[in-house]
N, C-alpha and C. Protein backbone atom coordinates (compact mmCIF):
# COMPACT_ATOMS: atom_id res chain seq x y z
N UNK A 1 0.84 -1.19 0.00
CA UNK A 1 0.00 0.00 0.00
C UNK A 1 0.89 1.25 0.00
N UNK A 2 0.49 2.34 -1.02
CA UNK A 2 1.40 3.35 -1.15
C UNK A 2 0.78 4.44 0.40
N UNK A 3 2.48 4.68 0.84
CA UNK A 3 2.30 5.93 2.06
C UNK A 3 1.64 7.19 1.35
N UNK A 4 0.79 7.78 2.24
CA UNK A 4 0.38 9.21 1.91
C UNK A 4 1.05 10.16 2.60
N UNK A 5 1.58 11.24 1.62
CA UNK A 5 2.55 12.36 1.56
C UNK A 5 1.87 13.39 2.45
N UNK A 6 3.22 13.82 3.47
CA UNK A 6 2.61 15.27 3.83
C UNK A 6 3.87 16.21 3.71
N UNK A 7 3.09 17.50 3.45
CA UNK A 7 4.04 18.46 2.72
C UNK A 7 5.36 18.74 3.83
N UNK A 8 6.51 19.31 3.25
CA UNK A 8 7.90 18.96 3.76
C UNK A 8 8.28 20.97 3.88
N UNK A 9 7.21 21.30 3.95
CA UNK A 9 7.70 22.87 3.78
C UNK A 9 7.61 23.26 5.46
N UNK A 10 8.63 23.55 6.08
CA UNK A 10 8.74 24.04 7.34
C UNK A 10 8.35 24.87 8.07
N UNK A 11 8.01 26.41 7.02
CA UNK A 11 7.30 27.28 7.62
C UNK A 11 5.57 27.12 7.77
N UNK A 12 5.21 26.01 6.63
CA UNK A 12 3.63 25.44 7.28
C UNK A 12 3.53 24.49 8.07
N UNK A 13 5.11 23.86 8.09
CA UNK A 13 4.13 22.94 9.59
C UNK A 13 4.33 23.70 10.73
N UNK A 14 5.49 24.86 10.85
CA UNK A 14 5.66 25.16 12.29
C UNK A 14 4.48 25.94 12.86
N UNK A 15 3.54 26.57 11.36
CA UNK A 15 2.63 27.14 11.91
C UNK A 15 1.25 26.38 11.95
N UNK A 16 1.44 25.09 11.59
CA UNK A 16 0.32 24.09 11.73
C UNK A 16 0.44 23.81 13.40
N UNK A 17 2.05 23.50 13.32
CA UNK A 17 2.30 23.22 14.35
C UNK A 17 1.74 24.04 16.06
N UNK A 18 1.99 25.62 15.55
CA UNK A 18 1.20 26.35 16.65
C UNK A 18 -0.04 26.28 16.65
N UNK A 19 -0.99 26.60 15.49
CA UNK A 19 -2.55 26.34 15.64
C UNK A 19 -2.89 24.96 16.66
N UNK A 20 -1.80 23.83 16.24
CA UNK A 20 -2.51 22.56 17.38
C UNK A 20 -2.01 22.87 18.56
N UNK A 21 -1.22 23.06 18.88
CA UNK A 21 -0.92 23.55 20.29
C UNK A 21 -1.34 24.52 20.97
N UNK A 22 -2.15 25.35 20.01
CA UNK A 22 -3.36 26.36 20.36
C UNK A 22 -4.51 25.55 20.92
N UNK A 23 -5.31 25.38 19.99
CA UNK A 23 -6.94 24.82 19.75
C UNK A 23 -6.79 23.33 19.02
N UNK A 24 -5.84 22.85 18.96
CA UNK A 24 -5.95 21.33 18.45
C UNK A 24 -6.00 20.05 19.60
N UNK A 25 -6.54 19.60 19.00
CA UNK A 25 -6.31 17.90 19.94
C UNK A 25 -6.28 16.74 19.00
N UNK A 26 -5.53 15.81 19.58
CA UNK A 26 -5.63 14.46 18.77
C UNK A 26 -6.40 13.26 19.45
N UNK A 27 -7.16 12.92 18.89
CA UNK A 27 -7.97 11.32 18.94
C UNK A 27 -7.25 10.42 18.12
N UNK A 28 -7.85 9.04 18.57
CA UNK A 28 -7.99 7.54 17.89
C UNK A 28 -8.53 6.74 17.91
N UNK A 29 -10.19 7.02 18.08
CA UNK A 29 -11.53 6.74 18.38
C UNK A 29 -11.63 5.33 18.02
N UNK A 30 -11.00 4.95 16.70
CA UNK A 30 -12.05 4.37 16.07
C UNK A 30 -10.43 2.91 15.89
N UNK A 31 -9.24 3.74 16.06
CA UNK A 31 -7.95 2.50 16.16
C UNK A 31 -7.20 2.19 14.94
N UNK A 32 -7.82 3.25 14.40
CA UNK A 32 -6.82 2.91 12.78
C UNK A 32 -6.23 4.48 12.44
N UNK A 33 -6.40 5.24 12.60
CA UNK A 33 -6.02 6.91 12.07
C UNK A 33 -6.61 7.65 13.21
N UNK A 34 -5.66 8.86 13.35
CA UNK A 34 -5.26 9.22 14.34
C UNK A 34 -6.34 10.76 13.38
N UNK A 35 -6.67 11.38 14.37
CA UNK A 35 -7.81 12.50 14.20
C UNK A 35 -6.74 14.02 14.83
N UNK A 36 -6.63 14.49 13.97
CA UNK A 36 -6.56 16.58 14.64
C UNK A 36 -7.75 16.98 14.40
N UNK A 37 -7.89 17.65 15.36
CA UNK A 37 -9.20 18.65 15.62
C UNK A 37 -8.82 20.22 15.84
N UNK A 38 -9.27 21.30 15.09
CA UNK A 38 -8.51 22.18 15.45
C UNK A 38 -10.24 23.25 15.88
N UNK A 39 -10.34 23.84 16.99
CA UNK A 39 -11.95 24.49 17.38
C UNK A 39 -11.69 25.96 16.55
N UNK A 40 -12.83 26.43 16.15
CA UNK A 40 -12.41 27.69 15.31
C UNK A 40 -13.79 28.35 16.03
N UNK A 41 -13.49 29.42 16.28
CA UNK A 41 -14.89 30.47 16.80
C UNK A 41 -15.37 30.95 15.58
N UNK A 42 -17.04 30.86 15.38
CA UNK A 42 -17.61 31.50 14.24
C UNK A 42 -17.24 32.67 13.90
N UNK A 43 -16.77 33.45 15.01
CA UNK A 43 -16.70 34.96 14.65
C UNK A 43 -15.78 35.40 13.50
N UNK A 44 -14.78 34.03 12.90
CA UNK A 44 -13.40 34.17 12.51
C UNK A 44 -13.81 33.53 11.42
N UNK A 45 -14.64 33.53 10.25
CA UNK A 45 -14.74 32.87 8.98
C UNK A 45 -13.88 32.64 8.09
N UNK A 46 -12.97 34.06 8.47
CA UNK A 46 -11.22 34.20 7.43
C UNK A 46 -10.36 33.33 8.15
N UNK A 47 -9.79 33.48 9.22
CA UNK A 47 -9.36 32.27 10.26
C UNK A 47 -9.51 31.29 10.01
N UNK A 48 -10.96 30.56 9.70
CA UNK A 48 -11.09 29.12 9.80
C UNK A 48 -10.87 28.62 8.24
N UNK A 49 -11.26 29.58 7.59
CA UNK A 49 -10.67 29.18 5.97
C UNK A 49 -9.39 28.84 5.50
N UNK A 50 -8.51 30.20 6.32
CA UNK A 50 -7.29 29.63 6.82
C UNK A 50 -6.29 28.64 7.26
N UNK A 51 -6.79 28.54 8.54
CA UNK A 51 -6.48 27.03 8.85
C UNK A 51 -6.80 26.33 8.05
N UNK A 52 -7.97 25.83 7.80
CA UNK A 52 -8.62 24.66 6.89
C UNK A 52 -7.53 24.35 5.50
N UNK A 53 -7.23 25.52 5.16
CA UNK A 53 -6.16 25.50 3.69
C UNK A 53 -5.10 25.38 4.43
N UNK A 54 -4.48 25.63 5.56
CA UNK A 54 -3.06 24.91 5.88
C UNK A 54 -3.12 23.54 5.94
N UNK A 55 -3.96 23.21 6.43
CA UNK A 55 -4.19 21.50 7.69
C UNK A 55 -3.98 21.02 5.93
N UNK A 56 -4.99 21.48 5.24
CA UNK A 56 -5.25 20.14 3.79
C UNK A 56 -3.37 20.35 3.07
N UNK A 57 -3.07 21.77 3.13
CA UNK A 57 -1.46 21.52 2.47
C UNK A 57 -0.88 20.90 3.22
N UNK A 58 -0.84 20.96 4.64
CA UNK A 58 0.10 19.87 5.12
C UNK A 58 0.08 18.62 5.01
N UNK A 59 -1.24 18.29 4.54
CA UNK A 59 -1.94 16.73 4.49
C UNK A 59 -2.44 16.86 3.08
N UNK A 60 -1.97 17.15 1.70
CA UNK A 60 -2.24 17.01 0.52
C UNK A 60 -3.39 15.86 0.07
N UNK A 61 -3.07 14.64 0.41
CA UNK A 61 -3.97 13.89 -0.11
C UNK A 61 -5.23 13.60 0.97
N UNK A 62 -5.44 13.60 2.08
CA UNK A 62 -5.56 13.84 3.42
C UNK A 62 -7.19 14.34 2.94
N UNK A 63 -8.00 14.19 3.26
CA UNK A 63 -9.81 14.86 3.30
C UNK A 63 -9.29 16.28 4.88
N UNK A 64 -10.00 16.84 4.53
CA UNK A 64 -10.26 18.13 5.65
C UNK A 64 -11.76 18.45 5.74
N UNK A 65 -12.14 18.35 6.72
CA UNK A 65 -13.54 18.44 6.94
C UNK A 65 -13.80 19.26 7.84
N UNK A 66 -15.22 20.23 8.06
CA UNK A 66 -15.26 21.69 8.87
C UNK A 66 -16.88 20.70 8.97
N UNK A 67 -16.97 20.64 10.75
CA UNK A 67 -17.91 20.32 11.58
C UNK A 67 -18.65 21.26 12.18
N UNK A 68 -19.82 21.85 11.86
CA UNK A 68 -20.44 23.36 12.72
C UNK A 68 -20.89 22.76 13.41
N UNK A 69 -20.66 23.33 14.68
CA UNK A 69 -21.17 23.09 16.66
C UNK A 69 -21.42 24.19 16.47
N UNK A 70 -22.38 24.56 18.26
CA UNK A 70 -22.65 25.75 18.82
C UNK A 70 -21.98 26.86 18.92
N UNK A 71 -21.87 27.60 17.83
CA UNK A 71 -20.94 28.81 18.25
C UNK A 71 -19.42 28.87 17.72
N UNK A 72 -19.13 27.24 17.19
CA UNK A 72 -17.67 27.70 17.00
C UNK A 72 -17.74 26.05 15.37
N UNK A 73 -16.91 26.06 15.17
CA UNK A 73 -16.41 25.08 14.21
C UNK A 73 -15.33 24.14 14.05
N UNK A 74 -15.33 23.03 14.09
CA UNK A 74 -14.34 22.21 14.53
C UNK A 74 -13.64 21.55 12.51
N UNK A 75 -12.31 22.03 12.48
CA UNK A 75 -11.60 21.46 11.71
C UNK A 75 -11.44 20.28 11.48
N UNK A 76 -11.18 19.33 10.97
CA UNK A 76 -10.80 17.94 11.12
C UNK A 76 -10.22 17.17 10.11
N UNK A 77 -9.04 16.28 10.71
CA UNK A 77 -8.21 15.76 9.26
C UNK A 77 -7.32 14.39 10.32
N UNK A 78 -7.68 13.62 9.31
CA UNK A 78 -7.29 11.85 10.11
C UNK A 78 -6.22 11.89 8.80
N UNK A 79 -4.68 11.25 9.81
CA UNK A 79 -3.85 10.78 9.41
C UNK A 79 -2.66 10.41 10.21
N UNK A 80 -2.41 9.09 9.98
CA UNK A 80 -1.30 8.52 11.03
C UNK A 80 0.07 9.09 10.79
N UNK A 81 0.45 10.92 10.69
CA UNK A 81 1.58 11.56 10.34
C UNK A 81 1.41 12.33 11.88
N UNK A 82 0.11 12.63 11.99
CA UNK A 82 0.28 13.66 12.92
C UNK A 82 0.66 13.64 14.51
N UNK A 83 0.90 12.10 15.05
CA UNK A 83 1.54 12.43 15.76
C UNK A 83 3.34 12.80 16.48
N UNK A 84 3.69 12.27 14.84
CA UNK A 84 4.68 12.51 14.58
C UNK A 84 5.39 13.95 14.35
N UNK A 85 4.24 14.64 13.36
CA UNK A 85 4.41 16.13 13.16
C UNK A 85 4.39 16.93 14.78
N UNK A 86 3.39 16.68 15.10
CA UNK A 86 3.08 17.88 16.49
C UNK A 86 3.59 17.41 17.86
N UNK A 87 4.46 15.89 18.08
CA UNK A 87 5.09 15.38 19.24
C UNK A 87 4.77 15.21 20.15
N UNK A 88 2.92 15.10 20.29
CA UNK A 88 2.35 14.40 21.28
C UNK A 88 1.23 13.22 20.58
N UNK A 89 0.82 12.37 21.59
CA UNK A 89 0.16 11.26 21.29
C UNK A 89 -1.27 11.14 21.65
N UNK A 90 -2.24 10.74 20.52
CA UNK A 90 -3.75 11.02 20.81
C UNK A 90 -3.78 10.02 21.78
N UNK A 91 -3.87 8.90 22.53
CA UNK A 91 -3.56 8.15 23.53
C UNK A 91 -3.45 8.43 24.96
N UNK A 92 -2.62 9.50 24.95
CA UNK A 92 -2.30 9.52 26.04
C UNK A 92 -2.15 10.97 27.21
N UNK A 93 -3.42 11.13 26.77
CA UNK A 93 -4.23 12.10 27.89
C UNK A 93 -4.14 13.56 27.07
N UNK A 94 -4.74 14.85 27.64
CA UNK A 94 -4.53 15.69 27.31
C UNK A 94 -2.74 16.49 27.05
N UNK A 95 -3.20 17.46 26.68
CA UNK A 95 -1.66 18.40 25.84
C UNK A 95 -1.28 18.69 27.48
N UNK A 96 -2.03 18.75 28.06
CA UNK A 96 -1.65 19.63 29.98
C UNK A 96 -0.55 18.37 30.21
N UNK A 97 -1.51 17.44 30.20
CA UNK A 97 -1.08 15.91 31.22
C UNK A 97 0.22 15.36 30.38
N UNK A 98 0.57 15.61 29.02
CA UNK A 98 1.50 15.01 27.98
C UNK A 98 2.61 16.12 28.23
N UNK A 99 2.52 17.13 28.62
CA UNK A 99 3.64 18.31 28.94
C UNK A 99 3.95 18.99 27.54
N UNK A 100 3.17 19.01 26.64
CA UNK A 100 3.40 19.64 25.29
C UNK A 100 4.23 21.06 25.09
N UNK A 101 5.65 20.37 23.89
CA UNK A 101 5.97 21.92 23.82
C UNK A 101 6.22 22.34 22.39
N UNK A 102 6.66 23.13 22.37
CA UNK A 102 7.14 23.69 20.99
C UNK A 102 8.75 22.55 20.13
N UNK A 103 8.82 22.51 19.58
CA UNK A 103 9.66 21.57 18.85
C UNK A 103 11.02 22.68 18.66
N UNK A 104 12.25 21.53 19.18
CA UNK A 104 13.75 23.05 18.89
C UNK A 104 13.93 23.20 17.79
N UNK A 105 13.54 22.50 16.75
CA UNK A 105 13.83 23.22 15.35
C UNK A 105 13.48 24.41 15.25
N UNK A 106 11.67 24.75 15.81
CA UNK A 106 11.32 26.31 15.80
C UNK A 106 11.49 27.01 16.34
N UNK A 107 11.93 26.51 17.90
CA UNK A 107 12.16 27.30 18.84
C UNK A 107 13.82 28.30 18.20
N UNK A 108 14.75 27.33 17.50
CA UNK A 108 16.28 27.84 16.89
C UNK A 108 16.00 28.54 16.09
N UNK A 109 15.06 28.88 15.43
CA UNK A 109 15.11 29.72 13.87
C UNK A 109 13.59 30.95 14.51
N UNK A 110 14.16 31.80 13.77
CA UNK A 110 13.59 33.07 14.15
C UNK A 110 12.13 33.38 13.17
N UNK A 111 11.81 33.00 11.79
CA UNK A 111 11.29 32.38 10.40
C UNK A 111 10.56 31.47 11.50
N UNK A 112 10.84 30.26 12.01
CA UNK A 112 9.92 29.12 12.24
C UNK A 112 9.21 29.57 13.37
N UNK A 113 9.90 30.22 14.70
CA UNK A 113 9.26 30.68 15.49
C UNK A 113 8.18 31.50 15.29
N UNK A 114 8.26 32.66 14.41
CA UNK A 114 7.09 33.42 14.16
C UNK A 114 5.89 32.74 13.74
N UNK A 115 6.20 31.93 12.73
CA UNK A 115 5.27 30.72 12.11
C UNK A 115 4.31 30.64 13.29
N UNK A 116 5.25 29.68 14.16
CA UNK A 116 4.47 29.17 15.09
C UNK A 116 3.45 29.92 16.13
N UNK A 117 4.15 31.34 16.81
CA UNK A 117 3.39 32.24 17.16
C UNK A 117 2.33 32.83 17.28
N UNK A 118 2.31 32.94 15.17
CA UNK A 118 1.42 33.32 14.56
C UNK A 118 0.45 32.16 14.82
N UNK A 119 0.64 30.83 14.60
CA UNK A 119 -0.54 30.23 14.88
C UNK A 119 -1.21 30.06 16.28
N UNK A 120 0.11 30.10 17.49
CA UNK A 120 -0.83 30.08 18.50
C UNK A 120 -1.45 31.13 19.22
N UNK A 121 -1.60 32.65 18.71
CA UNK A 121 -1.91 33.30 18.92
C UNK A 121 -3.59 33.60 18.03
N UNK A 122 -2.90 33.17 17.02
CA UNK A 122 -4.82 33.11 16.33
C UNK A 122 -5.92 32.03 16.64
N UNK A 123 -5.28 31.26 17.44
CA UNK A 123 -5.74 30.15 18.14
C UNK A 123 -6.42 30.61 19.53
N UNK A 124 -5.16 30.17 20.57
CA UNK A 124 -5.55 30.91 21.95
C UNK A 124 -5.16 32.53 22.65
N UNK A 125 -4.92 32.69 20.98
CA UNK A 125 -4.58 34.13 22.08
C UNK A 125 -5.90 35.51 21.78
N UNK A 126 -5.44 36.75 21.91
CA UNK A 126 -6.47 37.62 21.39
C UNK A 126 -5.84 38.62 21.09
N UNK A 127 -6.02 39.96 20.45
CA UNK A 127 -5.99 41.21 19.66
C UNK A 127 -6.70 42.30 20.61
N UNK A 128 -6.88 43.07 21.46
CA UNK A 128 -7.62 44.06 21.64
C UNK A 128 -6.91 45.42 22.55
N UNK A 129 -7.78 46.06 22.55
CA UNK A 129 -7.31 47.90 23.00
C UNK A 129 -8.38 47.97 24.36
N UNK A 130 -6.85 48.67 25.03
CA UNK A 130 -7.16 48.45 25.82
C UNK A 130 -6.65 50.46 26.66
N UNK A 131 -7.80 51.18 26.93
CA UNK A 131 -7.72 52.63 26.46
C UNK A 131 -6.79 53.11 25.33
N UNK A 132 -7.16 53.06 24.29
CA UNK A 132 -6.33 53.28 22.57
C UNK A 132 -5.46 52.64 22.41
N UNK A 133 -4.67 51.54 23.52
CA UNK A 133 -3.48 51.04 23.41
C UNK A 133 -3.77 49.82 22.76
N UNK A 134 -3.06 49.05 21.64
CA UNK A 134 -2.87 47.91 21.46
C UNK A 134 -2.35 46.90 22.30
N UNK A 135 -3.52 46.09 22.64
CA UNK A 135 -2.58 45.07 23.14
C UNK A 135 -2.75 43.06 22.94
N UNK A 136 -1.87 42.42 23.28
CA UNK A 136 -1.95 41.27 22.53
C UNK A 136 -1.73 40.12 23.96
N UNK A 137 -2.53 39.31 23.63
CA UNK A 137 -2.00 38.03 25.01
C UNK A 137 -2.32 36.23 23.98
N UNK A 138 -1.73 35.69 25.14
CA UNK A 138 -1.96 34.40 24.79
C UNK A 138 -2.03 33.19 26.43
N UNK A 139 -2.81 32.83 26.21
CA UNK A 139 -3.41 31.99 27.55
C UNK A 139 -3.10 30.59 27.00
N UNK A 140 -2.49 29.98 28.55
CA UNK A 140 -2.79 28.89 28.26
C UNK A 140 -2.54 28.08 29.73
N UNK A 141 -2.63 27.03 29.85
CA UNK A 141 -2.63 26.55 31.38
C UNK A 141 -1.45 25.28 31.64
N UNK A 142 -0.65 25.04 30.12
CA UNK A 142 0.42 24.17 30.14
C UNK A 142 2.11 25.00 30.10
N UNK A 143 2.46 24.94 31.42
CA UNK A 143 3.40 25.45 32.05
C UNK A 143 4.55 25.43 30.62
N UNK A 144 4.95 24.23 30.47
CA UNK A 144 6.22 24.17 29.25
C UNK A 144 5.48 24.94 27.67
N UNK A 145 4.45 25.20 27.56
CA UNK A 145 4.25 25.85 26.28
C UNK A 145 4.02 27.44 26.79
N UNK A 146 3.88 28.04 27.77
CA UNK A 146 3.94 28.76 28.28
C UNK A 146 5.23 29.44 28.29
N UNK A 147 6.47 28.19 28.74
CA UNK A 147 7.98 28.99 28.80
C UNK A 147 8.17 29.47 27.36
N UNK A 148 7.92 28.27 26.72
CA UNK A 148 8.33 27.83 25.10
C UNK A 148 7.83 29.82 24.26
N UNK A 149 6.62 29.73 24.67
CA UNK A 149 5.75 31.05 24.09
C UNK A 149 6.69 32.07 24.74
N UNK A 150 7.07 32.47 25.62
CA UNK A 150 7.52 33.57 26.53
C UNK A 150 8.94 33.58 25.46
N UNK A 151 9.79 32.64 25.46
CA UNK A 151 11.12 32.47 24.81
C UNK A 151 10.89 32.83 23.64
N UNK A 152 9.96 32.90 22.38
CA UNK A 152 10.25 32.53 21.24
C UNK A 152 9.89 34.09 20.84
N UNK A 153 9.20 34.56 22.12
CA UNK A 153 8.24 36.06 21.86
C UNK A 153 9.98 37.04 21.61
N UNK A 154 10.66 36.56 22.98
CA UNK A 154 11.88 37.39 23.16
C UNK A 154 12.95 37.13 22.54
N UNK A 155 12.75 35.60 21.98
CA UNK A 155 13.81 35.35 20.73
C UNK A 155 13.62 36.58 19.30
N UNK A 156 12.59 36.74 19.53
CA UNK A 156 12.91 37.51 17.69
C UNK A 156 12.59 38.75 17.70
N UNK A 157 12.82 39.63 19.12
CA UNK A 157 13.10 40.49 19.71
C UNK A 157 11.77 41.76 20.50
N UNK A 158 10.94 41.10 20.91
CA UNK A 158 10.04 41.52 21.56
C UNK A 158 10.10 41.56 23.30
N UNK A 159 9.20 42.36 24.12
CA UNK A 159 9.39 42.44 25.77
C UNK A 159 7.58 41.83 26.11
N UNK A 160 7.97 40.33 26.56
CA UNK A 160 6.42 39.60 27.26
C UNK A 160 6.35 39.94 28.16
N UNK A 161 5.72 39.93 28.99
CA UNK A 161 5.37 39.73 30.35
C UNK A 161 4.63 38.66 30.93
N UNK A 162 4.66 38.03 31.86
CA UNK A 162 4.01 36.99 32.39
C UNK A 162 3.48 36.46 32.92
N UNK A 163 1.96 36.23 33.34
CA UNK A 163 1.28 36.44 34.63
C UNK A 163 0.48 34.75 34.73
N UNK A 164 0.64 34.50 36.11
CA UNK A 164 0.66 33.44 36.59
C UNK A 164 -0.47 33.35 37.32
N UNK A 165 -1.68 32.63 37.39
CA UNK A 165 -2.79 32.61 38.53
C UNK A 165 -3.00 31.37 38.45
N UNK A 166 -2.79 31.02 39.84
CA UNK A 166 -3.30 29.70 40.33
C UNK A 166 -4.83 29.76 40.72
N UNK A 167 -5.45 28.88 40.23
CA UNK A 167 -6.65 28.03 40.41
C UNK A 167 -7.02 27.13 41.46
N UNK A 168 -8.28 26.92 41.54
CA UNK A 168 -8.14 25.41 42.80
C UNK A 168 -8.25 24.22 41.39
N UNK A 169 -8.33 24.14 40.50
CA UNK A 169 -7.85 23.47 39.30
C UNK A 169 -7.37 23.05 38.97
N UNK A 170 -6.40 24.39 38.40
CA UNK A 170 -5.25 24.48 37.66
C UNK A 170 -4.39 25.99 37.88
N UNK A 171 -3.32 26.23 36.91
CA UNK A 171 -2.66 27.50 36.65
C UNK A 171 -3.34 27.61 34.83
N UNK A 172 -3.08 29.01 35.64
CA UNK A 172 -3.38 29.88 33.82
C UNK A 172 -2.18 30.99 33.97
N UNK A 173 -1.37 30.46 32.46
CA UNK A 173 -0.58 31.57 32.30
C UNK A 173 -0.92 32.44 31.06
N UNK A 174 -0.62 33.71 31.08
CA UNK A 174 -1.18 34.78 30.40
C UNK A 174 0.22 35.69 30.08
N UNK A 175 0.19 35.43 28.77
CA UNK A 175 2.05 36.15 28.19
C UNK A 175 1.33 37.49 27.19
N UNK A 176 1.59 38.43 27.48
CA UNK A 176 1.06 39.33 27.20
C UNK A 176 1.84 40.52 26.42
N UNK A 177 1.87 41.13 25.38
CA UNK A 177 2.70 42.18 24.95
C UNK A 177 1.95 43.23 24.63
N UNK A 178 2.30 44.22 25.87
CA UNK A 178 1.38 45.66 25.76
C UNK A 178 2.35 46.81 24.99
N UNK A 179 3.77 46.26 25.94
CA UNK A 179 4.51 47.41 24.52
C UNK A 179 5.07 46.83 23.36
N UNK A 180 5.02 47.61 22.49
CA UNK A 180 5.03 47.97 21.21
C UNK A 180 4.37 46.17 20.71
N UNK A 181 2.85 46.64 20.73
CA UNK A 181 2.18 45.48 20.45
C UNK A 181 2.03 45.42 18.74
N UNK A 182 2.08 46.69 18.48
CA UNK A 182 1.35 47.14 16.59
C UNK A 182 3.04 46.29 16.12
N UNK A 183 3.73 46.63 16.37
CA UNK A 183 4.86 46.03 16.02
C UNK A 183 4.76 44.19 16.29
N UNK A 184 4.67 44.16 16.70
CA UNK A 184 4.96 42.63 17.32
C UNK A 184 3.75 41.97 16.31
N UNK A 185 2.22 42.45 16.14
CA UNK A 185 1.45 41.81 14.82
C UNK A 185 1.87 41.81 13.55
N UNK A 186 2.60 43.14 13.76
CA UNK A 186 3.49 43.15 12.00
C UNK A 186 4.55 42.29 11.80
N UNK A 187 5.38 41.62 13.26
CA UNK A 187 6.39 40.90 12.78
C UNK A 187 6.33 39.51 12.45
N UNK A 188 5.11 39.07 13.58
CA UNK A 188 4.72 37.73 12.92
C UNK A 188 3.48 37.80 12.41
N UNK A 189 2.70 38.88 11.66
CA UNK A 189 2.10 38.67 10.63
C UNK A 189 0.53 38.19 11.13
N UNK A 190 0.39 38.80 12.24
CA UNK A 190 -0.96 38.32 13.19
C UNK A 190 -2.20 39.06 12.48
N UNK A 191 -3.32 38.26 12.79
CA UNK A 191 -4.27 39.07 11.86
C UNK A 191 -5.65 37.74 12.47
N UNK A 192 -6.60 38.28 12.82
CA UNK A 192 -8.03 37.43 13.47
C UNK A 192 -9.63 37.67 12.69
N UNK A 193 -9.71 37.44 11.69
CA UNK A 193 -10.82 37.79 10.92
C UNK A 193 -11.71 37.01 10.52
């Protein structure tokens, strides 16, 4: 049986790569192909078109399918590459419980990092003003993608900040760039529509 190809271009997986480490998860429901799910909020029709045309280039021969739920839209694309691509396993518990991080190829290159940024910021992060000021964050509650995000912000020459709140839960960390935020969308190319 011939293998099915997924594309070898670096700057789309690193930013495939951030969208799942945003809003993605992997399944294996069914024991034969492994499922990404990536959640898209309705509000973002350009966004989810978006994604949808990365996930299928990274997965060329690959079906991509858009599931409407309540309020938001779930991406979807089965193929036994992806847990290889994104370095965690649908198996074995959530991205929290698996310690998910960013991969050092992107974390070393300044090009791959933004990639990635860019995706996990159109994912879990947000865009808004805050009295005329621009400002930009990204949430998330898994400590090592948290460092990973903080590092990659100040690798390609930006100032995060980092705010930590414990839960009776969990932690939520919140990496945030209030100065020179208009800059920091222009460098990795951020945009939520």
């Amino acid at each position: 049986m011939k293998k099915k190809k997924i594309s070898q271009n670096k700057k789309l997986k690193a930013y495939v790569i951030g969208v799942a480490l945003g809003d993605g998860n992997l399944s294996n429901s069914n024991g034969r192909a492994v499922r990404l799910r990536v959640t898209c909020d309705k509000k973002y029709p350009l966004l989810l078109k978006h994604i949808k045309q990365s996930v299928q280039k990274m997965t060329p021969e690959n079906k991509v399918s858009v599931i409407k739920r309540k309020g938001c839209f779930d991406i979807s694309c089965y193929s036994n590459y992806w847990e290889e691509i994104l370095g965690w396993k649908a198996k074995e518990g959530s991205k929290s419980k698996q310690k998910v991080s960013v991969p050092k190829w992107i974390k070393s290159n300044r090009t791959y990092a933004k990639e990635c940024l860019r995706g996990l910021f159109q994912t879990d992060g947000s865009i808004y003003k805050d009295r005329k000021y621009l400002m930009v964050n990204f949430v998330t509650e898994i400590p090592t993608l948290a460092k990973d995000t903080f590092e990659m912000i100040t690798k390609i020459g930006h100032k995060p900040n980092i705010q930590k709140l414990d839960t009776k839960k969990s932690q939520k960390f919140t990496i945030r760039i209030s100065k020179d935020a208009e800059k920091f969308t222009k460098d990795i190319k951020l945009w939520k529509k």
